[in-house]
Protein backbone atom coordinates (compact mmCIF):
# COMPACT_ATOMS: atom_id res chain seq x y z
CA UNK A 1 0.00 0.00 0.00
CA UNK A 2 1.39 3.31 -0.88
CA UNK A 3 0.99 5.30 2.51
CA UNK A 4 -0.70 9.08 1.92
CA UNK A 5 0.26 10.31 5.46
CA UNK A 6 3.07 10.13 7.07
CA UNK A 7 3.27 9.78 11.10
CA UNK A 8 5.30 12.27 13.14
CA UNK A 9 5.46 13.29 17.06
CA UNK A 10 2.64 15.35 16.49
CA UNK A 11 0.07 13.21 14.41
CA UNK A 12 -0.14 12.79 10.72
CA UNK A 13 1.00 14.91 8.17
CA UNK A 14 0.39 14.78 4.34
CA UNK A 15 1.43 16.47 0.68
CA UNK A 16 -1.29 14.56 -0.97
CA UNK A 17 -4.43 16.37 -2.03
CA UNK A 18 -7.33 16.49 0.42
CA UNK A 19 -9.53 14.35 -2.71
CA UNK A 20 -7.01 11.44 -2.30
CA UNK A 21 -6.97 11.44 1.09
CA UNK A 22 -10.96 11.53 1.26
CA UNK A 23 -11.03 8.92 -1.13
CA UNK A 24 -8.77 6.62 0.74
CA UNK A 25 -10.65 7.13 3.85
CA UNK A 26 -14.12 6.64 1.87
CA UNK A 27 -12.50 3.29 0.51
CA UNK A 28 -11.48 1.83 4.30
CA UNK A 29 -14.67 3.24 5.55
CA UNK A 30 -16.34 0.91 3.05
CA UNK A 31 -14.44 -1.87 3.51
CA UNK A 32 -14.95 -1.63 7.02
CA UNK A 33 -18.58 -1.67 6.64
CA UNK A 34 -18.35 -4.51 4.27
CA UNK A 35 -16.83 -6.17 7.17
CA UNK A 36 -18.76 -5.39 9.50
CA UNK A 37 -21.66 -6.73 7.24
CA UNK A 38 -20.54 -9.23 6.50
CA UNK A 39 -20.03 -10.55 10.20
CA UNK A 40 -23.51 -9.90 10.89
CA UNK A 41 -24.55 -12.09 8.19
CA UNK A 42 -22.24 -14.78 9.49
CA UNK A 43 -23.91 -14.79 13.21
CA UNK A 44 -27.04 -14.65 11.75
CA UNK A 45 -26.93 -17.61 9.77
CA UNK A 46 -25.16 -19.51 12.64
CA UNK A 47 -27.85 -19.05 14.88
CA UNK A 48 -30.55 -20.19 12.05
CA UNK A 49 -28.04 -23.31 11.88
CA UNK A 50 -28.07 -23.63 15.89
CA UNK A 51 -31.73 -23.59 16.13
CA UNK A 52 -32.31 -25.73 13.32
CA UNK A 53 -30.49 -28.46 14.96
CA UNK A 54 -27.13 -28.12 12.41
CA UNK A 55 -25.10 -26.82 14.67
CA UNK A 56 -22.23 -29.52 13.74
CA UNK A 57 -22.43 -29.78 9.76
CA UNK A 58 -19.76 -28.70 7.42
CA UNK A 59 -21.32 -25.77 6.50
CA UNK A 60 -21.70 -24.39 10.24
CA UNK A 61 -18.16 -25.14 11.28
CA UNK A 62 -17.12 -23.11 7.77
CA UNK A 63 -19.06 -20.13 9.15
CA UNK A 64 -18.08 -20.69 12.55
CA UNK A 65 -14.17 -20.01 11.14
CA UNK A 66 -15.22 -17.53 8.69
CA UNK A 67 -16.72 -15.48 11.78
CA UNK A 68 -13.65 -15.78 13.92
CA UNK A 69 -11.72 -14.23 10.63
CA UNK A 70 -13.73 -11.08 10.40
CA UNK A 71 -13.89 -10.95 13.67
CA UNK A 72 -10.01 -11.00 14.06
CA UNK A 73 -9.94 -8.28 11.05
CA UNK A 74 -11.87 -5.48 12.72
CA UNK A 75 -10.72 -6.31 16.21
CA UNK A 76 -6.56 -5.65 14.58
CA UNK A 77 -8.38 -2.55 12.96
CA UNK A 78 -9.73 -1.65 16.16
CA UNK A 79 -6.44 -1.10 17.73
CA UNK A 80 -5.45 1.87 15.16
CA UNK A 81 -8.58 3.39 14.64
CA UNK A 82 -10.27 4.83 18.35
CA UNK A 83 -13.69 6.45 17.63
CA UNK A 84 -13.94 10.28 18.59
């Protein structure tokens, strides 16, 4: 990834044009959404699997992992990113 910012003591500091810079943040702000999504999806249909009684088939233990994934994703994302 080619960085637009560039840390120092202070914060962040950039030469790049505010566009880019919105448009990076508008791209991570989707694909942290998609994420996000996407993990709610993934406990959903677990629990549908759970209370149908299929709570040890293939495709419950592949959803299982897949939700321990995203879940690892935003939780590393988590630790840069602090909400205001």
């Amino acid at each position: 990834m080619n960085r637009l910012t560039e840390h120092r003591a202070g914060g962040y500091a950039s030469s790049a044009a505010p566009e880019a810079l919105l448009a990076r943040l508008g791209r991570y702000e989707d694909c942290h959404e998609a994420l996000t999504d996407e993990l709610e999806r993934c406990r959903h249909k677990l629990e549908e699997l759970s209370a149908g009684g299929n709570g040890r088939s293939a495709t419950y233990k592949q959803l299982l992992s897949n939700k321990l994934l995203l879940q690892e994703l935003l939780d590393r994302l988590a630790r840069y990113v602090k909400e205001d």
